[in-house]
PDB file of N, CA and C in Angstrom:
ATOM      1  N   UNK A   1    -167.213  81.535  49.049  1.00  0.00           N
ATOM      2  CA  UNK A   1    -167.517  82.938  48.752  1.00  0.00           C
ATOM      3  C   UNK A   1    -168.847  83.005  48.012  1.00  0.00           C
ATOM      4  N   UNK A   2    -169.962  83.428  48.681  1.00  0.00           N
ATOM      5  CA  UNK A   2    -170.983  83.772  47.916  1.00  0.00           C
ATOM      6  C   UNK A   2    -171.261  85.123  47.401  1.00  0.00           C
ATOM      7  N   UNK A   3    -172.004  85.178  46.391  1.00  0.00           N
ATOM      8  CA  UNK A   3    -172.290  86.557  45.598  1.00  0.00           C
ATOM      9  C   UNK A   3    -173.967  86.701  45.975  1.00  0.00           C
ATOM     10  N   UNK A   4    -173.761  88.280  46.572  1.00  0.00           N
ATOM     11  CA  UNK A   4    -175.413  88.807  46.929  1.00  0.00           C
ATOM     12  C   UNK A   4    -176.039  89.482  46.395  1.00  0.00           C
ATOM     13  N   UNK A   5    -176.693  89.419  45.769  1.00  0.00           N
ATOM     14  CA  UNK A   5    -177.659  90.131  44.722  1.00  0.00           C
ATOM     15  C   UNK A   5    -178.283  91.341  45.690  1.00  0.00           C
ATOM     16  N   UNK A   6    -178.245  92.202  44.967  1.00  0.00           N
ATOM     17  CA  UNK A   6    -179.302  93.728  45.307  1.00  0.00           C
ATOM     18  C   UNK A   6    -179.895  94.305  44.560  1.00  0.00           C
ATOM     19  N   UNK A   7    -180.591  95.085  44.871  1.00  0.00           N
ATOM     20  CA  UNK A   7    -181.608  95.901  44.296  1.00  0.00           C
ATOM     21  C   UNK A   7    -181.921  97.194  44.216  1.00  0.00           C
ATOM     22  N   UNK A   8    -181.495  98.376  43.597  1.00  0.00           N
ATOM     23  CA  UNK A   8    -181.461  99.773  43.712  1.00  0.00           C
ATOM     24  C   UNK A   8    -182.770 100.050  42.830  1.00  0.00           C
ATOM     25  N   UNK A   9    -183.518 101.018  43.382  1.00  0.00           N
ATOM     26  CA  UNK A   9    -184.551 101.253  42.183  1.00  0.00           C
ATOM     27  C   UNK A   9    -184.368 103.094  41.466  1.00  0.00           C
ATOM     28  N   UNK A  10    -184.564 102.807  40.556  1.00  0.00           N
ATOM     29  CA  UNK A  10    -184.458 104.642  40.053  1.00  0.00           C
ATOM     30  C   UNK A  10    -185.599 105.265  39.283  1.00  0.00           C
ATOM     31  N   UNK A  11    -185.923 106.563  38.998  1.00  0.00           N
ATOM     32  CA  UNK A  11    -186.732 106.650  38.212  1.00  0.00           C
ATOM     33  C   UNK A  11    -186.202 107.126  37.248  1.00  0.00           C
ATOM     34  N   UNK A  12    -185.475 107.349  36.245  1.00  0.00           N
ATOM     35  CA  UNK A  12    -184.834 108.137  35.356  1.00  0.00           C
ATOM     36  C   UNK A  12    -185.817 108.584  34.251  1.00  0.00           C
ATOM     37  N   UNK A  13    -185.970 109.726  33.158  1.00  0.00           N
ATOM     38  CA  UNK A  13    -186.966 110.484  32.389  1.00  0.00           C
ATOM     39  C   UNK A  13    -186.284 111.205  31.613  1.00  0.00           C
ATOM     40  N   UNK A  14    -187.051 111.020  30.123  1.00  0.00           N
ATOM     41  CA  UNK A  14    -186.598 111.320  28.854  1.00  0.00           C
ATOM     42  C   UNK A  14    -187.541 112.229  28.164  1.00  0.00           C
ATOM     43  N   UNK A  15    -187.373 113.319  27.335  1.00  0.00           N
ATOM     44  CA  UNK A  15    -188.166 113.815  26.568  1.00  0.00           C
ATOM     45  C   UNK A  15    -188.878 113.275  25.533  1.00  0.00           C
ATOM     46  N   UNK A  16    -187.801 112.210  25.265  1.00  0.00           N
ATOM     47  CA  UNK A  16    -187.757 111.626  23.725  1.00  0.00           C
ATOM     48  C   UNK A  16    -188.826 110.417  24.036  1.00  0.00           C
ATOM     49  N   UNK A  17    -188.465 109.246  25.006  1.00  0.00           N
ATOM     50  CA  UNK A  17    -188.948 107.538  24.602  1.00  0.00           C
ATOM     51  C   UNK A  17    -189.362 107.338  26.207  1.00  0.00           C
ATOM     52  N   UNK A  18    -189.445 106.485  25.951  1.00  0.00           N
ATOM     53  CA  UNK A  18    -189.551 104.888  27.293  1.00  0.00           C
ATOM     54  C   UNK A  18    -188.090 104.746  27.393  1.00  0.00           C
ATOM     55  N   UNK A  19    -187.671 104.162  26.128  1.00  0.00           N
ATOM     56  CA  UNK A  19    -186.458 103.332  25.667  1.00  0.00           C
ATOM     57  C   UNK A  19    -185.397 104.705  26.207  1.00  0.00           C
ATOM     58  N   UNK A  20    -185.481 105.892  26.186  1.00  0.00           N
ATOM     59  CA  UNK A  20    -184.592 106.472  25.963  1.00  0.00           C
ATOM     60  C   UNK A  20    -184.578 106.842  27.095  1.00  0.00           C
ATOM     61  N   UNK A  21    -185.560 106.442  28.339  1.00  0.00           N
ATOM     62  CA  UNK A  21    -185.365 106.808  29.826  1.00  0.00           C
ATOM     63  C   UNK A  21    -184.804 105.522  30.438  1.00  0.00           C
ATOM     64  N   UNK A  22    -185.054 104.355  29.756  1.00  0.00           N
ATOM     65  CA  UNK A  22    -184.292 103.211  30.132  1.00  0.00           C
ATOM     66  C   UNK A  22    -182.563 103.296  30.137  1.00  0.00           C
ATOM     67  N   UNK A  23    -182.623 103.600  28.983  1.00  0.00           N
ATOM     68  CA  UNK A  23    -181.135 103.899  29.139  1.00  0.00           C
ATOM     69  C   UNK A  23    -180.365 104.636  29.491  1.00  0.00           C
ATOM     70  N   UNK A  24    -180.773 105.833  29.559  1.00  0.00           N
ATOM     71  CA  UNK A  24    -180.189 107.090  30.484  1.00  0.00           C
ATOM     72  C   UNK A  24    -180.312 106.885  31.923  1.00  0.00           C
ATOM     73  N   UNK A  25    -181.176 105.720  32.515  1.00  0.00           N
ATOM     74  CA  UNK A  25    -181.169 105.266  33.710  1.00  0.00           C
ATOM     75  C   UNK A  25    -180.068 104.449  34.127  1.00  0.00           C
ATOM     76  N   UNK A  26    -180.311 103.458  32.966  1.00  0.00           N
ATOM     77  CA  UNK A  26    -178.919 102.235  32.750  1.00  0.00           C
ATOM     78  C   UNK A  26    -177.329 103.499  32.904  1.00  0.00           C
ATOM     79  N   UNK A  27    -176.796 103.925  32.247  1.00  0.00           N
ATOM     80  CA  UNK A  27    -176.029 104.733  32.379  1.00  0.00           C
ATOM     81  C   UNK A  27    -175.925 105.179  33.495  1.00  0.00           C
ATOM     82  N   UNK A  28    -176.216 106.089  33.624  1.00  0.00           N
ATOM     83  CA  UNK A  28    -176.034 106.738  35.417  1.00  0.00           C
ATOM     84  C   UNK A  28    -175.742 105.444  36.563  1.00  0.00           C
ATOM     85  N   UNK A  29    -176.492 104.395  36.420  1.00  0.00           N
ATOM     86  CA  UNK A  29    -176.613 103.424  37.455  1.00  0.00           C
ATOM     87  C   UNK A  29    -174.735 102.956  36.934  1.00  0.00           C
ATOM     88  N   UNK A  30    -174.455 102.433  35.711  1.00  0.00           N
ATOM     89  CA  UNK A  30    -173.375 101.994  35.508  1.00  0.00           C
ATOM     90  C   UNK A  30    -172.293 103.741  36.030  1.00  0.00           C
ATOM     91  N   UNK A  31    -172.504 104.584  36.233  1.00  0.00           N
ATOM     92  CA  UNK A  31    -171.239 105.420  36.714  1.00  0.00           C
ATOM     93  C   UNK A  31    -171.490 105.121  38.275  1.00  0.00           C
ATOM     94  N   UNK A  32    -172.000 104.894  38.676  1.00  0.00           N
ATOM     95  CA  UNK A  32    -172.039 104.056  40.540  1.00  0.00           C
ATOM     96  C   UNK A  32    -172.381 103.051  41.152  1.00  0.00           C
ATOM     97  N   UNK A  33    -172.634 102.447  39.779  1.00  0.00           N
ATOM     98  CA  UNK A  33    -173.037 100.677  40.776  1.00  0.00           C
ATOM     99  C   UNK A  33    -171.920  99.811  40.056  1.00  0.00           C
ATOM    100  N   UNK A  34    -170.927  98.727  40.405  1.00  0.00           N
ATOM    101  CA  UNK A  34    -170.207  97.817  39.493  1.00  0.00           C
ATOM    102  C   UNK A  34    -171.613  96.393  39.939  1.00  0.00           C
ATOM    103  N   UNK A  35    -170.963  95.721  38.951  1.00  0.00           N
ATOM    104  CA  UNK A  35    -171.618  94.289  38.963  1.00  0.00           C
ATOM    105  C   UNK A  35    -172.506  94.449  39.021  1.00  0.00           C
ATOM    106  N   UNK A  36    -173.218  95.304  37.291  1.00  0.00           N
ATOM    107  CA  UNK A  36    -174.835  95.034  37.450  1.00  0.00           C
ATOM    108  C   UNK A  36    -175.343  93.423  36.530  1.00  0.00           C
ATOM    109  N   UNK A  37    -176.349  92.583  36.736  1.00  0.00           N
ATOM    110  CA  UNK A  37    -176.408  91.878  36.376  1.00  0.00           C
ATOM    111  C   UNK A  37    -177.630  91.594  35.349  1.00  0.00           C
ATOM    112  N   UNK A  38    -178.742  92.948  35.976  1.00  0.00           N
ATOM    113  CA  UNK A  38    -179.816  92.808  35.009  1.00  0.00           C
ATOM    114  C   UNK A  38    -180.528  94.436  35.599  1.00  0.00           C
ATOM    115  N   UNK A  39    -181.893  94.729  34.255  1.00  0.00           N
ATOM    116  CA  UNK A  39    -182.705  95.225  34.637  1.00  0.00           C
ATOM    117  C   UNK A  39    -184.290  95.082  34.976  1.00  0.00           C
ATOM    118  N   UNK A  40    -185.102  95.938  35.230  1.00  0.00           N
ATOM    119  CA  UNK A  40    -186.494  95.226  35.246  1.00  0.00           C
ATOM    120  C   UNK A  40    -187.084  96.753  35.304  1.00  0.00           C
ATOM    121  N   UNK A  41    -188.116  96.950  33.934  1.00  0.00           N
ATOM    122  CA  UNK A  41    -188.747  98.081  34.341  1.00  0.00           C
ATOM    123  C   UNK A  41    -190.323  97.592  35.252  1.00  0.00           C
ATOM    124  N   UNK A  42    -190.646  98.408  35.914  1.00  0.00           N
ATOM    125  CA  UNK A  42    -191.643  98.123  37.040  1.00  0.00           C
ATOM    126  C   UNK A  42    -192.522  98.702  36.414  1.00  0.00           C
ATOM    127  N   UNK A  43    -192.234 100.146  35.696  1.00  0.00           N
ATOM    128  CA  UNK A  43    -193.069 101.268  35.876  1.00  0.00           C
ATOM    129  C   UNK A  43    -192.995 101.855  34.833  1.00  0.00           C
ATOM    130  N   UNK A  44    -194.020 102.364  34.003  1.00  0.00           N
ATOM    131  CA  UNK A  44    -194.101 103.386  33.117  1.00  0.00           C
ATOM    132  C   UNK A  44    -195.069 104.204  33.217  1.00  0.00           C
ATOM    133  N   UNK A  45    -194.512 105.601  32.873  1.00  0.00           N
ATOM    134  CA  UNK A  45    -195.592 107.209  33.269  1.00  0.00           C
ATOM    135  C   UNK A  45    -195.040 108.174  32.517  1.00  0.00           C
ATOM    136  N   UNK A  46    -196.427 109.008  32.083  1.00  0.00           N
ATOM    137  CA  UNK A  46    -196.333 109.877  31.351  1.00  0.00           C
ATOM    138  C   UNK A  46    -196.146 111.655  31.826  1.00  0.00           C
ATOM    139  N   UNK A  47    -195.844 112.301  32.138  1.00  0.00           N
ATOM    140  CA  UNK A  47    -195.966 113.374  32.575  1.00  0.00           C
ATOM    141  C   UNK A  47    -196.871 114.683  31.037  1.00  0.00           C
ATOM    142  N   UNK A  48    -197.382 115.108  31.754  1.00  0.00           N
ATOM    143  CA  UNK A  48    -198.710 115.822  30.691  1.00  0.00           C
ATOM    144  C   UNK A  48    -198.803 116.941  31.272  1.00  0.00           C
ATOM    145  N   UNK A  49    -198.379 117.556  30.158  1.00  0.00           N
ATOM    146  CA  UNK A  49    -198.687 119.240  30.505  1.00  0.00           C
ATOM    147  C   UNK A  49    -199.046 120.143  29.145  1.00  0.00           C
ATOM    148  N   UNK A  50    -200.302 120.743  29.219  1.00  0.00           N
ATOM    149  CA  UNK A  50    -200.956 121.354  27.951  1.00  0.00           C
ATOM    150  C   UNK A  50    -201.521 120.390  26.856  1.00  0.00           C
ATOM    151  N   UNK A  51    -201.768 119.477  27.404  1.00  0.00           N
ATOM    152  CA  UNK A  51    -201.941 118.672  26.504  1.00  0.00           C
ATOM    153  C   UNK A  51    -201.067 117.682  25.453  1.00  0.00           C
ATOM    154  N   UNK A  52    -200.172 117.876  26.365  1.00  0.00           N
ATOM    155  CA  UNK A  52    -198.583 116.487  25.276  1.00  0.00           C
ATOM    156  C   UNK A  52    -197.975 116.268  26.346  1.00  0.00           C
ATOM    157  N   UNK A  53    -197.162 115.109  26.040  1.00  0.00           N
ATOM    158  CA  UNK A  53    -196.787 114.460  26.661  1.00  0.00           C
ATOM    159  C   UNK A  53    -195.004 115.421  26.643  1.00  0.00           C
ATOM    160  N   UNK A  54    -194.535 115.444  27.539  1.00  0.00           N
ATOM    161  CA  UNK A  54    -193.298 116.360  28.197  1.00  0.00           C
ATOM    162  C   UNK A  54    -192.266 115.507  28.545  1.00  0.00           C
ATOM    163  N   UNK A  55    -193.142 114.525  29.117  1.00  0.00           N
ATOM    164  CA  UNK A  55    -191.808 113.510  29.715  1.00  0.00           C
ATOM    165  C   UNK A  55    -192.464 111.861  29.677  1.00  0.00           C
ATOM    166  N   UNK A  56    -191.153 111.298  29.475  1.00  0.00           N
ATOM    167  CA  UNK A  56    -191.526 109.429  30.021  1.00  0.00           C
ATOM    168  C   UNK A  56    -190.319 109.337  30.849  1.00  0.00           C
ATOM    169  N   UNK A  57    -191.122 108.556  31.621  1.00  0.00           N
ATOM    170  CA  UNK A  57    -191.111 108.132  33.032  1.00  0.00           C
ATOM    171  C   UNK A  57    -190.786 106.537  33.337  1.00  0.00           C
ATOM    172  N   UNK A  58    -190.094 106.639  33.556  1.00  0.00           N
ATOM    173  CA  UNK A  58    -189.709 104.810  33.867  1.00  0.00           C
ATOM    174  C   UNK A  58    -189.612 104.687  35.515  1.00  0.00           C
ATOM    175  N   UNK A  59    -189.640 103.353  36.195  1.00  0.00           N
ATOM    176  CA  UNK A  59    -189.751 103.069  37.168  1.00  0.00           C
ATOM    177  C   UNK A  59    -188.641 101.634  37.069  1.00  0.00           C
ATOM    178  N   UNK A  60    -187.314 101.860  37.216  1.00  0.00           N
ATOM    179  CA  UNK A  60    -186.220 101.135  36.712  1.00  0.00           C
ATOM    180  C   UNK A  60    -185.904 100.047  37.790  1.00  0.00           C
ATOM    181  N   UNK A  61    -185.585  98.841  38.043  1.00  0.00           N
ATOM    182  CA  UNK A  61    -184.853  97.933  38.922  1.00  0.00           C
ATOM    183  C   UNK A  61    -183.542  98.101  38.379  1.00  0.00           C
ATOM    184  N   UNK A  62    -182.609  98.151  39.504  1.00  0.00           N
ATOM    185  CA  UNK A  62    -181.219  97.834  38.893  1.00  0.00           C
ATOM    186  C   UNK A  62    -180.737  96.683  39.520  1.00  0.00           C
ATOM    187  N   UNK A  63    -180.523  95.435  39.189  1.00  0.00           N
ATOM    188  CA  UNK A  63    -180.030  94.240  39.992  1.00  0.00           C
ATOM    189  C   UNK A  63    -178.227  94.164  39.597  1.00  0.00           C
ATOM    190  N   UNK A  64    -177.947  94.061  40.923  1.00  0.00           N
ATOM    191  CA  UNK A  64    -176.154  93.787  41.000  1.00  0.00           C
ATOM    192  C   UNK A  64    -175.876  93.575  42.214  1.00  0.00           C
ATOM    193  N   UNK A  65    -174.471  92.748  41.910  1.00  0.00           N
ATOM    194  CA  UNK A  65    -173.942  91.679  42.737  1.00  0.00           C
ATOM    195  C   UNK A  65    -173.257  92.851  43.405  1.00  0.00           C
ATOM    196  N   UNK A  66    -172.990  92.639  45.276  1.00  0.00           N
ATOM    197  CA  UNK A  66    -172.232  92.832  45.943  1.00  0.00           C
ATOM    198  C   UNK A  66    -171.292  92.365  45.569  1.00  0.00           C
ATOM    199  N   UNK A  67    -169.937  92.962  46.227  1.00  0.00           N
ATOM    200  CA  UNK A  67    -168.803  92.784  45.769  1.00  0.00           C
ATOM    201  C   UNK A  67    -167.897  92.654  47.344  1.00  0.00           C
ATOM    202  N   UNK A  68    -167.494  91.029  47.405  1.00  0.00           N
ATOM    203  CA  UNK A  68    -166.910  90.957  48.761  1.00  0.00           C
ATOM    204  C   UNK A  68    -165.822  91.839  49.418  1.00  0.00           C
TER     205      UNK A  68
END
């Protein structure tokens, strides 16, 4: 029985952080993916409007095992 690794990517976005779009990404991914095994951010972005920053922007890997 082998275990297959995959790869879902998301962008998830916070008012607040980086950190705080990481994890609100992490979350959501854990209410529909089982057997996650890791993350990897790819991507970070700012969204700018009037002059401040509005939103962060992550560019999330979600790695998890298929499940036979």
């Amino acid at each position: 029985d082998t275990s297959v690794p995959r790869i879902t990517e998301l962008v998830p976005g916070s008012p607040k952080s980086f950190d705080d779009a990481v994890l609100d990404g992490f979350k959501r991914a854990l209410k529909t993916l089982r057997g996650i095994t890791g993350l990897k951010v790819k991507d970070q972005r700012c969204r700018v409007e009037e002059g401040k920053i509005v939103e962060f922007r992550v560019t999330l890997e979600v790695i998890f095992i298929l499940e036979s």
